[in-house]
C-alpha atoms as a PDB file:
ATOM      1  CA  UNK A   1      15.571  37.008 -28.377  1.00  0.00           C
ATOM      2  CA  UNK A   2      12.469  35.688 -30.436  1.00  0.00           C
ATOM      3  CA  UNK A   3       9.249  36.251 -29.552  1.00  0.00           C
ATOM      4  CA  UNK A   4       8.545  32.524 -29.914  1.00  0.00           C
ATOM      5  CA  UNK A   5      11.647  31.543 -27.789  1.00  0.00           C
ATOM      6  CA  UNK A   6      10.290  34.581 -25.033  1.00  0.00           C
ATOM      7  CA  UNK A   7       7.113  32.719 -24.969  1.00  0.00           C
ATOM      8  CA  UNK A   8       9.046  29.077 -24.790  1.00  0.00           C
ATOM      9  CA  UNK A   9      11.010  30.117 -21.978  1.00  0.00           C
ATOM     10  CA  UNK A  10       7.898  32.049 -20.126  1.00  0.00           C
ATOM     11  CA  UNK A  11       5.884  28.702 -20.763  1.00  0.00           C
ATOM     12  CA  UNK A  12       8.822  26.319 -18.838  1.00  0.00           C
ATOM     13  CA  UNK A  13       8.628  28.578 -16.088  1.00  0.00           C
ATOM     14  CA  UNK A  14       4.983  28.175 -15.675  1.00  0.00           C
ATOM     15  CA  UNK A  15       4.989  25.073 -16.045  1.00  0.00           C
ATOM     16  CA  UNK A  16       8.139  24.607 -13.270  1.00  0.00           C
ATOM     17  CA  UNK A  17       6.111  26.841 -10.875  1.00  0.00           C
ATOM     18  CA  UNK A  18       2.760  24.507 -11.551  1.00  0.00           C
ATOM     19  CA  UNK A  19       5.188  20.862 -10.258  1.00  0.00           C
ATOM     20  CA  UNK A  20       6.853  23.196  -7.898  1.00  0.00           C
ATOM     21  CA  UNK A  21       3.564  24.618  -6.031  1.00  0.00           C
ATOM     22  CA  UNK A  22       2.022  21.010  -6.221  1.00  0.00           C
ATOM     23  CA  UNK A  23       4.617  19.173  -4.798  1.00  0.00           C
ATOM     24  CA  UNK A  24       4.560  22.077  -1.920  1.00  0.00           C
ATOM     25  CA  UNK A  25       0.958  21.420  -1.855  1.00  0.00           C
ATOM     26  CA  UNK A  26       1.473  17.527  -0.528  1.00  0.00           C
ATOM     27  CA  UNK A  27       4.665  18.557   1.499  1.00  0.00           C
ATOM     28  CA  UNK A  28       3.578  21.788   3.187  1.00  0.00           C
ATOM     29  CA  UNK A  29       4.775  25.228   2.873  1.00  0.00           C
ATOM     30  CA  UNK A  30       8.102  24.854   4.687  1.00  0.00           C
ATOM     31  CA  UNK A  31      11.368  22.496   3.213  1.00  0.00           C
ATOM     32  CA  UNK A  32      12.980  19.965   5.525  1.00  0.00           C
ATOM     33  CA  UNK A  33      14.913  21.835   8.182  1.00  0.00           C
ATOM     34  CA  UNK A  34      18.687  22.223   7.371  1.00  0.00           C
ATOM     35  CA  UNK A  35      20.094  22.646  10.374  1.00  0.00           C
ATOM     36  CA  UNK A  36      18.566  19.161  10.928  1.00  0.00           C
ATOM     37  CA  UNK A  37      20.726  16.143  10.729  1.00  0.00           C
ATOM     38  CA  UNK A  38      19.673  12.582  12.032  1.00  0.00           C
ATOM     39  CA  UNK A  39      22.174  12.110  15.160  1.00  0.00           C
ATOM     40  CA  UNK A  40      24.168   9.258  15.285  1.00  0.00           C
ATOM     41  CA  UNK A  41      23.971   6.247  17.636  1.00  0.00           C
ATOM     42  CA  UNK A  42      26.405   7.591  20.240  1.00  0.00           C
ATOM     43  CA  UNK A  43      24.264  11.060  19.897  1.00  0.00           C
ATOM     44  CA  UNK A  44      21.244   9.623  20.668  1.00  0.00           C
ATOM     45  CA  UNK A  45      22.460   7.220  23.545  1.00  0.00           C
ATOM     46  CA  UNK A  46      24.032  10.685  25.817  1.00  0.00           C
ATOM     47  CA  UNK A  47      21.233  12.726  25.089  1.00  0.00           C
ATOM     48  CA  UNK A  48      18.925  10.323  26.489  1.00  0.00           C
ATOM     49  CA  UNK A  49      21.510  10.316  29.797  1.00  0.00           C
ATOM     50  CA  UNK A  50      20.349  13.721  30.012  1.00  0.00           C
ATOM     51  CA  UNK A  51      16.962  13.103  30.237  1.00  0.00           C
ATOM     52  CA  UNK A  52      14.537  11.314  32.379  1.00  0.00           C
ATOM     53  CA  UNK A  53      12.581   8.028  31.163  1.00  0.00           C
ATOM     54  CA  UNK A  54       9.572   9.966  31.743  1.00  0.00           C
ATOM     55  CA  UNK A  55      10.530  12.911  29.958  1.00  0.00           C
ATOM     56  CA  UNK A  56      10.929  11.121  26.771  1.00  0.00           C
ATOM     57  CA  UNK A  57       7.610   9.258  27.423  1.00  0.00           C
ATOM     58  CA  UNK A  58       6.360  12.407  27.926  1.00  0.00           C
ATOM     59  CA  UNK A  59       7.392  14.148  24.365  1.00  0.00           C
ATOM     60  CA  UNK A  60       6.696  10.365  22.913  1.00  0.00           C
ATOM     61  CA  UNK A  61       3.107  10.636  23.640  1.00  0.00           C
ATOM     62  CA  UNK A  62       3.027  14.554  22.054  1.00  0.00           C
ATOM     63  CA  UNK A  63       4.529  13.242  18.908  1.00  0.00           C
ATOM     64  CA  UNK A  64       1.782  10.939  18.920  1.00  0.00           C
ATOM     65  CA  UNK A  65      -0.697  13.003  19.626  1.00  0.00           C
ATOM     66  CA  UNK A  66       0.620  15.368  17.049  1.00  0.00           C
ATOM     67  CA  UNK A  67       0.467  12.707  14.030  1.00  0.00           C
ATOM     68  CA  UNK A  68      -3.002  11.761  14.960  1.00  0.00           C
ATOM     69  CA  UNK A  69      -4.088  15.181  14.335  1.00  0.00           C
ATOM     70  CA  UNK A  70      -2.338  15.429  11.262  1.00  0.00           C
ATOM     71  CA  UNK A  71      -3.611  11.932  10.252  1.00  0.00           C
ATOM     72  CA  UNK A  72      -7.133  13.014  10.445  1.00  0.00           C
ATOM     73  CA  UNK A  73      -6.996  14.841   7.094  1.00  0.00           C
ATOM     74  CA  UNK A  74      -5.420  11.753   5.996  1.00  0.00           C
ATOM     75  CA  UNK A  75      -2.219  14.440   4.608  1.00  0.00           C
ATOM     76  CA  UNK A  76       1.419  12.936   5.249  1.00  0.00           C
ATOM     77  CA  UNK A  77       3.496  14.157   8.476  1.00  0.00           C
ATOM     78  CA  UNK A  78       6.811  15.090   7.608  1.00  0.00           C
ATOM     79  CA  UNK A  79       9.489  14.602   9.895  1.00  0.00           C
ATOM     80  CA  UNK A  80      10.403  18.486   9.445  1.00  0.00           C
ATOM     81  CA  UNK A  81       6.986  19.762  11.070  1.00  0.00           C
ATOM     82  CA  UNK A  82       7.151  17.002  13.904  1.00  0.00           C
ATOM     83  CA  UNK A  83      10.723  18.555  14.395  1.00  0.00           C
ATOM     84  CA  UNK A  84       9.840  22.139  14.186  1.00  0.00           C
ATOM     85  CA  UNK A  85       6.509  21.774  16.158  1.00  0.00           C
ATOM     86  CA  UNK A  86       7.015  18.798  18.635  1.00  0.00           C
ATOM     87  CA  UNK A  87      10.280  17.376  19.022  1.00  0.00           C
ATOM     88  CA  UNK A  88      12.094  20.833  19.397  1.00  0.00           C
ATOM     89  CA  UNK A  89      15.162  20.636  21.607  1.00  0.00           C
ATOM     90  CA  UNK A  90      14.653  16.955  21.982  1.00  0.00           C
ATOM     91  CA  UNK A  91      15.984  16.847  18.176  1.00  0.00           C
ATOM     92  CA  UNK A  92      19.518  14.664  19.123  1.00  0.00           C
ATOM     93  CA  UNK A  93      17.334  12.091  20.664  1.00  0.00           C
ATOM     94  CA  UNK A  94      14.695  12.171  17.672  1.00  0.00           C
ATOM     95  CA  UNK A  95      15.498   8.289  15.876  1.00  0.00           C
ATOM     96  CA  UNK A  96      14.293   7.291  19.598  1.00  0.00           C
ATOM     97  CA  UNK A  97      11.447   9.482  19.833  1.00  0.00           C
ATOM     98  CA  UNK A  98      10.107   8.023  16.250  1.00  0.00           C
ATOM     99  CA  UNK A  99      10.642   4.485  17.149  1.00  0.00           C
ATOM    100  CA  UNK A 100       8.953   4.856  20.587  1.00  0.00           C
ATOM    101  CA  UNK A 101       5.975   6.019  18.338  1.00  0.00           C
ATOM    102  CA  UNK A 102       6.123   3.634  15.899  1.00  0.00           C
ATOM    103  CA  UNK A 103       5.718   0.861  18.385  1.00  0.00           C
ATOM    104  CA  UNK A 104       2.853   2.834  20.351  1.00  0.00           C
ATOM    105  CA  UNK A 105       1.001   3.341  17.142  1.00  0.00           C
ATOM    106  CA  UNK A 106       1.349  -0.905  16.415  1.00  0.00           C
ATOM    107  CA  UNK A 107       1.293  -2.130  20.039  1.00  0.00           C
ATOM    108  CA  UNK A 108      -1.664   0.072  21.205  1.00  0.00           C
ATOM    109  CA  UNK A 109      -3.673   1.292  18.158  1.00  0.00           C
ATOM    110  CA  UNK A 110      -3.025  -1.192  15.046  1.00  0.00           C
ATOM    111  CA  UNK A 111      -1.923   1.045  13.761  1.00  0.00           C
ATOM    112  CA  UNK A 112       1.595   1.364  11.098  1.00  0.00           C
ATOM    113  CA  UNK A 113       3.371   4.558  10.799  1.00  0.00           C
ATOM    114  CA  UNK A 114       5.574   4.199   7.254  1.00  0.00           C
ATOM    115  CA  UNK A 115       7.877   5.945   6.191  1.00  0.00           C
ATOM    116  CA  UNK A 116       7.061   6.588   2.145  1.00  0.00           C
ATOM    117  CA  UNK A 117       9.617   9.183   1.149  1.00  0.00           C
ATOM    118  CA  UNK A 118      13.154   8.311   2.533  1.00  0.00           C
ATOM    119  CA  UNK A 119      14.443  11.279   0.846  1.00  0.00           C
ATOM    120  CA  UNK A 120      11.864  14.115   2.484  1.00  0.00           C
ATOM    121  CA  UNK A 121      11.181  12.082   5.153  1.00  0.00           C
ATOM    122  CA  UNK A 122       7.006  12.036   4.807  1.00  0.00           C
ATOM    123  CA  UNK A 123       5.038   9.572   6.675  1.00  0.00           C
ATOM    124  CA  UNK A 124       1.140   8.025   7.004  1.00  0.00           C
ATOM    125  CA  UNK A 125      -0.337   5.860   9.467  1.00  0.00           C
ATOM    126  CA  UNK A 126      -2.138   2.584   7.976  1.00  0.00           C
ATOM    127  CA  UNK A 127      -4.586   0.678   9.676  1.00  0.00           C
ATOM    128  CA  UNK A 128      -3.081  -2.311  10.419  1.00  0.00           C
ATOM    129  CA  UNK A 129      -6.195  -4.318  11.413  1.00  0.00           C
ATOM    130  CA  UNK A 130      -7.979  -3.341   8.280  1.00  0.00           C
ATOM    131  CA  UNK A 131      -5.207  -4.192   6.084  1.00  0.00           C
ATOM    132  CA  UNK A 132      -5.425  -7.303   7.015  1.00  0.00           C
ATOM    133  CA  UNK A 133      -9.253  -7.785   6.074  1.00  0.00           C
ATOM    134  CA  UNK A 134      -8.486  -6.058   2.926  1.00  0.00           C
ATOM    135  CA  UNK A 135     -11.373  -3.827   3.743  1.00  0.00           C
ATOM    136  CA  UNK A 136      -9.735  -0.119   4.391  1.00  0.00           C
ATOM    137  CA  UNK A 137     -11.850   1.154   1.904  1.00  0.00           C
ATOM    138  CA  UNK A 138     -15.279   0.780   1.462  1.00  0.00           C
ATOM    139  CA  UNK A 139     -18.114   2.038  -0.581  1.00  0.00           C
ATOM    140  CA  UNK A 140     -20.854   3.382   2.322  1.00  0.00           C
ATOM    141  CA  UNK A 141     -23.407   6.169   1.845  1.00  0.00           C
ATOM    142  CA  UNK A 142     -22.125   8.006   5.281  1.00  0.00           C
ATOM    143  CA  UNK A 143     -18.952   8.048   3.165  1.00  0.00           C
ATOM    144  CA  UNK A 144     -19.671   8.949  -0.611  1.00  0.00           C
ATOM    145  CA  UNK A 145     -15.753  10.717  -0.689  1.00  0.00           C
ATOM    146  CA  UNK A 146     -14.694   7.176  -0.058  1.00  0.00           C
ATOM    147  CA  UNK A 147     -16.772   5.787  -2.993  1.00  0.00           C
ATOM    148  CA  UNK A 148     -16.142   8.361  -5.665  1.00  0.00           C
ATOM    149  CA  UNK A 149     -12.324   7.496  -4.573  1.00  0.00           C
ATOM    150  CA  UNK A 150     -13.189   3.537  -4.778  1.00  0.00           C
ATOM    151  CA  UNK A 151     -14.506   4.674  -8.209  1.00  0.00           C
ATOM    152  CA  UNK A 152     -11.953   6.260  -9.376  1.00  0.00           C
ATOM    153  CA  UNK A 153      -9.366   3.529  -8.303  1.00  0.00           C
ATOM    154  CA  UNK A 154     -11.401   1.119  -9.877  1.00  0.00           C
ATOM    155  CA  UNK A 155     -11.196   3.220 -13.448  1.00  0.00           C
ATOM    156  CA  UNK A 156      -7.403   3.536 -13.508  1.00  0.00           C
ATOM    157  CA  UNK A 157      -6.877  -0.112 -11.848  1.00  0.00           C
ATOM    158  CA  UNK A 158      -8.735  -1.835 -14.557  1.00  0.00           C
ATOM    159  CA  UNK A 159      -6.946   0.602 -17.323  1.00  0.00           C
ATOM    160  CA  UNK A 160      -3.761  -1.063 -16.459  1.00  0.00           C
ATOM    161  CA  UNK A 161      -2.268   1.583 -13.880  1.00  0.00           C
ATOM    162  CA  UNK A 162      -2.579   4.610 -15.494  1.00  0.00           C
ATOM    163  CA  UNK A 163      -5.097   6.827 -17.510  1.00  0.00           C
ATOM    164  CA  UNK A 164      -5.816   9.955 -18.796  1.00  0.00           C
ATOM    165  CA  UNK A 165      -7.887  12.871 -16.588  1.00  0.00           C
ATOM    166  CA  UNK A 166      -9.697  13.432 -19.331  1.00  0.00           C
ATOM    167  CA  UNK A 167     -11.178   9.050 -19.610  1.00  0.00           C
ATOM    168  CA  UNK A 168     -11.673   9.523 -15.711  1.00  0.00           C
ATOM    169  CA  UNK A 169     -13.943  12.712 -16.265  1.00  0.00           C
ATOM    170  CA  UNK A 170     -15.990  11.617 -19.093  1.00  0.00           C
ATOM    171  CA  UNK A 171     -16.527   8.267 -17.111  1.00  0.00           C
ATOM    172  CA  UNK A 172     -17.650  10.265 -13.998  1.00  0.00           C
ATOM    173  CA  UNK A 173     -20.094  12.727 -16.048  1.00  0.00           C
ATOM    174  CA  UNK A 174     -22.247   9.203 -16.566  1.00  0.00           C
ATOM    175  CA  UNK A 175     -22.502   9.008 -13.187  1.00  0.00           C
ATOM    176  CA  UNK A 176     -23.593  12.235 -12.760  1.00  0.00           C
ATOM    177  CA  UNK A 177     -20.193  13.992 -11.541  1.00  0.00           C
ATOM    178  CA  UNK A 178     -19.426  16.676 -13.429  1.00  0.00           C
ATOM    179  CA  UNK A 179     -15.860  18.801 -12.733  1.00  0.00           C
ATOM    180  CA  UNK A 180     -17.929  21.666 -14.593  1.00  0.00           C
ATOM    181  CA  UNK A 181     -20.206  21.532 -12.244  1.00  0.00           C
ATOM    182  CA  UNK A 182     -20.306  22.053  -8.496  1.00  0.00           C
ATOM    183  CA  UNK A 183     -21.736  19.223  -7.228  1.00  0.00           C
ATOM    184  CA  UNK A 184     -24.212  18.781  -4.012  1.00  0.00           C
ATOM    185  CA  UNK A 185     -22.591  16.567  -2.224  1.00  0.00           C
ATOM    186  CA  UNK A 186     -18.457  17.361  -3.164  1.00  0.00           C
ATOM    187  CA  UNK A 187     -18.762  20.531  -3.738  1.00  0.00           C
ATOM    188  CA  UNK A 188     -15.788  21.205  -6.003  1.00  0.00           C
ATOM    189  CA  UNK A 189     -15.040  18.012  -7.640  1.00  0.00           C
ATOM    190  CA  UNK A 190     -12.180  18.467  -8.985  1.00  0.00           C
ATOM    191  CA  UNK A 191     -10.741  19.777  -6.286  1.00  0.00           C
ATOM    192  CA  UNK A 192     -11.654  16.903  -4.603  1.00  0.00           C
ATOM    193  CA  UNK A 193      -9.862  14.485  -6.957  1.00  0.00           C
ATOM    194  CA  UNK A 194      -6.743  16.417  -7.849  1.00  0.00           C
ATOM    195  CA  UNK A 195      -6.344  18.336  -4.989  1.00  0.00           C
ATOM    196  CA  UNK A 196      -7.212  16.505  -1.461  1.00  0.00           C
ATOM    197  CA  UNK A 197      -6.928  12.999  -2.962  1.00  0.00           C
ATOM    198  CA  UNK A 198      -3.941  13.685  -4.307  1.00  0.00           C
ATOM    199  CA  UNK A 199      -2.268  15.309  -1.324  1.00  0.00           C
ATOM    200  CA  UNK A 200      -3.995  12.554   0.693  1.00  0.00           C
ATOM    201  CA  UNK A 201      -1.613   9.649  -1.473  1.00  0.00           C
ATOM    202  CA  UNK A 202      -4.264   8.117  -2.432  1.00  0.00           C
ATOM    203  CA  UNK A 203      -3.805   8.974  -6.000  1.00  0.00           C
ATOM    204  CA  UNK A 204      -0.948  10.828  -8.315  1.00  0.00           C
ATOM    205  CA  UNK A 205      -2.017  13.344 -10.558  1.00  0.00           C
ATOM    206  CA  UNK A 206       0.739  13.551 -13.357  1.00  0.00           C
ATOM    207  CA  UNK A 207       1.442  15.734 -16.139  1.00  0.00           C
ATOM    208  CA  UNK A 208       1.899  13.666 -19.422  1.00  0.00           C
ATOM    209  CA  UNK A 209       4.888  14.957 -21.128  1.00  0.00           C
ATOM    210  CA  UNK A 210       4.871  17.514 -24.100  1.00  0.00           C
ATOM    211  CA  UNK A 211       0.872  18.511 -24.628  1.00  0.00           C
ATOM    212  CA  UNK A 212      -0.370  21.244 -25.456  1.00  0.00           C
ATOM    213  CA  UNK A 213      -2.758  22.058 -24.008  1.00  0.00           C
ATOM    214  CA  UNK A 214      -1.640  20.687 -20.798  1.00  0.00           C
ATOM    215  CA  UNK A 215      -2.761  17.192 -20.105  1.00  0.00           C
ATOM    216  CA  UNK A 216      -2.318  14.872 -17.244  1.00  0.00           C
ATOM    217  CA  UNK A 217      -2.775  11.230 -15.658  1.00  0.00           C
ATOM    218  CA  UNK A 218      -4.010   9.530 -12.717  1.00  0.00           C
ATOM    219  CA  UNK A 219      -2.204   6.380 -11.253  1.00  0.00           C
ATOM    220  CA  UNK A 220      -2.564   4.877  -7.718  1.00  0.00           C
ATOM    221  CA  UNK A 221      -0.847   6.389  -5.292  1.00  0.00           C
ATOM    222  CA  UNK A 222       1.268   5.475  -2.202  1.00  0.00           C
ATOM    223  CA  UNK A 223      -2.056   5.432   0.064  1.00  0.00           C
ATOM    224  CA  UNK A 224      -3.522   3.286  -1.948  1.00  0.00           C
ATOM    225  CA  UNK A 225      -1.538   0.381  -2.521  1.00  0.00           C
ATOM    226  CA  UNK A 226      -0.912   0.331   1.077  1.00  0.00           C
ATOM    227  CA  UNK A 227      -4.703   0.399   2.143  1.00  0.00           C
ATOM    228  CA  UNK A 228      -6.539  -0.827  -1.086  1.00  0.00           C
ATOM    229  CA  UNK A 229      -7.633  -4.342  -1.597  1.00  0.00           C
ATOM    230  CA  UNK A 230      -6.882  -4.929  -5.116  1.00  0.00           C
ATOM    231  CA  UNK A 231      -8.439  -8.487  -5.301  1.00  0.00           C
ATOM    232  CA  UNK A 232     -11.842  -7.014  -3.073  1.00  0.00           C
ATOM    233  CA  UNK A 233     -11.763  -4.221  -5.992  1.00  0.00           C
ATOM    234  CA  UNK A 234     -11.778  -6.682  -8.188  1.00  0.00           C
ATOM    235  CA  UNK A 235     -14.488  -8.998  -6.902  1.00  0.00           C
ATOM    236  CA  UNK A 236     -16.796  -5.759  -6.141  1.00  0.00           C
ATOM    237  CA  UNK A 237     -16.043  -4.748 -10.463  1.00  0.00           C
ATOM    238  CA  UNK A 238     -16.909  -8.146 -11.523  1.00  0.00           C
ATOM    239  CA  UNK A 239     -20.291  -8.567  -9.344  1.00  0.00           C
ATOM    240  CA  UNK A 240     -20.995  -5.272 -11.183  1.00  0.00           C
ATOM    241  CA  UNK A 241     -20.455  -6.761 -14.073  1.00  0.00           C
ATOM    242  CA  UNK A 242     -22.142 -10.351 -13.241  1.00  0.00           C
ATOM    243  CA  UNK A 243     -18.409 -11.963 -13.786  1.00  0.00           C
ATOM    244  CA  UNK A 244     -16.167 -13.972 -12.340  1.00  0.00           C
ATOM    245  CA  UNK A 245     -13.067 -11.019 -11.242  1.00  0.00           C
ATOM    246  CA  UNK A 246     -10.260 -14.166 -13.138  1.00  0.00           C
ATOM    247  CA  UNK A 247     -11.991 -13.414 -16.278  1.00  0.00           C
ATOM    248  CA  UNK A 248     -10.018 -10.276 -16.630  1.00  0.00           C
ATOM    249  CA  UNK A 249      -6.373 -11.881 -16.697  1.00  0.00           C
ATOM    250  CA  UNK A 250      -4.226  -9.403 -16.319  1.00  0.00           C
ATOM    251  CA  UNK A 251      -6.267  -6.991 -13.573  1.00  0.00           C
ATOM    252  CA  UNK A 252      -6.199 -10.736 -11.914  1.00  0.00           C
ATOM    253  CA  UNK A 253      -2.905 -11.300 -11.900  1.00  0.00           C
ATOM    254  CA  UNK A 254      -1.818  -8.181 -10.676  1.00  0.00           C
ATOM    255  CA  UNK A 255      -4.537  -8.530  -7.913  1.00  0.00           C
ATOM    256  CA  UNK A 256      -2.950 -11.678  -6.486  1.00  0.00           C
ATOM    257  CA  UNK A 257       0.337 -10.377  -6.640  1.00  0.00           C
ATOM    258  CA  UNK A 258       2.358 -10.482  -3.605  1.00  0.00           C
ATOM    259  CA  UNK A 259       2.537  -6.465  -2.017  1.00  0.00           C
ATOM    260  CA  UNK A 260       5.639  -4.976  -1.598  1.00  0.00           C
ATOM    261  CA  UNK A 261       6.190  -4.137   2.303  1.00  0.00           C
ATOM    262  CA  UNK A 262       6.163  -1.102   3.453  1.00  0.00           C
ATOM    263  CA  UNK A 263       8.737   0.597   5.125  1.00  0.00           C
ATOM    264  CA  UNK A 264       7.233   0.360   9.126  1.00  0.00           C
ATOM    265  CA  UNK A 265       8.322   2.848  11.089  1.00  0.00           C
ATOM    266  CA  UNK A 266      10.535   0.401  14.259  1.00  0.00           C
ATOM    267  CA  UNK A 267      13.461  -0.471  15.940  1.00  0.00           C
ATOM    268  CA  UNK A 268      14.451  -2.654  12.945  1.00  0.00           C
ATOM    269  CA  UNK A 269      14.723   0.615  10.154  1.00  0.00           C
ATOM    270  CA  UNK A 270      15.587   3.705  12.298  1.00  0.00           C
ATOM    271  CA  UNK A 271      18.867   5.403  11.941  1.00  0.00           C
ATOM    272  CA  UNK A 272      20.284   4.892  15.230  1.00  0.00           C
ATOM    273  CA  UNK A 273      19.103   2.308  17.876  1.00  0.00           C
ATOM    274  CA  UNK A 274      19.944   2.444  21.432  1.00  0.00           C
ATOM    275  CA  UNK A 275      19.598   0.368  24.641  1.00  0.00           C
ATOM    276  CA  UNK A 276      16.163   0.427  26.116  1.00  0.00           C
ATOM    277  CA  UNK A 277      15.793   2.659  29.449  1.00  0.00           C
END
């Protein structure tokens, strides 16, 4: 074999391991649990025969208790660790045990658990009540993670969805954020922004296909659209600016584009339902 086909072949794997370690880096260290397959209707109806109503409130309100803590680093749960660490040999009544927690989440917190990976099974929690004010995110001085994020969004937002790291940087470095340079309030900056935001959801950090050197992309990610006003982004660029937000068209329309809903964690979208108890 060539020495130039060595090094092509050496390169792919690098590159492989690079999308393989990130995408561990959002999910966590261990894969969904094999042995672990959602039980069926019937399953989940005579395993809760076997137990108690208040045993399954009971392991409902550790499940729970066990996302909030997750939540706090604003990281998706996956169903796997919630298994592994929570659920446990209460697995065959698990569809249950979710529901129950969607609808304590909703009913007592305003709170949405969504389900946004089907496939892995990886959920967030959305505030529900700020949502609805379009006001999840804001720009506050006790908060300047939040506003270098808002920032950010703003950047690829107005660039149509998607722009290069490199546009996002230089733009930044005006503003006296440098990824060079270890700043005194982040810290590591670019750890910040392609690390925690991205393993957050709030943004996806994407390698653009067939540079060399490698070069990547940000775009919005599933955290984001979910919790992000577009049209309060837009009004907060354009008083920036001293313009009315319809004057840029297309940022406009997309704005005032109906949302896609998300996929809320209840009765209506789990895998098996049963009778109440």
């Amino acid at each position: 074999m060539s020495q130039r086909k060595r090094a092509s072949n050496t390169q792919s794997s690098q590159n492989k391991g690079v999308r393989s370690q990130r995408w561990e880096a959002v999910l966590g260290d261990d894969e969904d649990d094999p042995s672990f397959t959602q039980p069926s209707t019937s399953q989940v109806q005579k395993g809760l025969d076997r137990l108690t109503p208040a045993q399954v409130d009971l392991k409902t309100a550790e499940v729970v208790q066990f996302i909030f803590v997750k939540d706090q680093k604003k990281f998706p749960i996956r169903r796997a660790d919630i298994v592994k660490h929570v659920v446990k040999e209460y697995r065959n009544i698990y569809p249950e045990i979710i529901k129950r927690v969607g609808r304590v989440f909703e009913t007592v917190f305003g709170l949405k658990l969504v389900e946004i990976d089907s496939k892995n099974h990886v959920y967030i929690l959305i505030n529900k009540l700020e949502q609805l004010e379009g006001e999840s995110l804001k720009m506050s001085p006790s908060n300047p993670k939040t506003g270098l994020l808002f920032v950010i969004l703003s950047i690829v937002f107005m660039k149509g969805g998607v722009v290069k790291e490199s546009m996002v940087w230089n733009t930044l470095k005006k503003l006296r954020v440098d990824q060079g340079e270890r700043h005194e309030i982040f810290g590591d900056v670019k750890k910040v922004v392609t690390d925690e935001f991205v393993r957050q959801r709030y943004l996806e950090y994407v390698r653009i296909p067939h540079t060399e050197p490698l070069e990547f992309e940000f775009r919005w990610g599933q955290r984001a659209d979910m919790e992000v006003s577009k049209v309060k982004l837009l009004e907060f660029i354009g008083q920036l600016h001293e313009q009315d937000p319809q004057s840029w068209t297309q940022q406009y329309r997309d704005a005032t584009a109906p949302p896609a809903a998300p996929a809320v964690v209840t009765s209506a979208n789990t895998s098996a339902s049963v009778s109440q108890r």
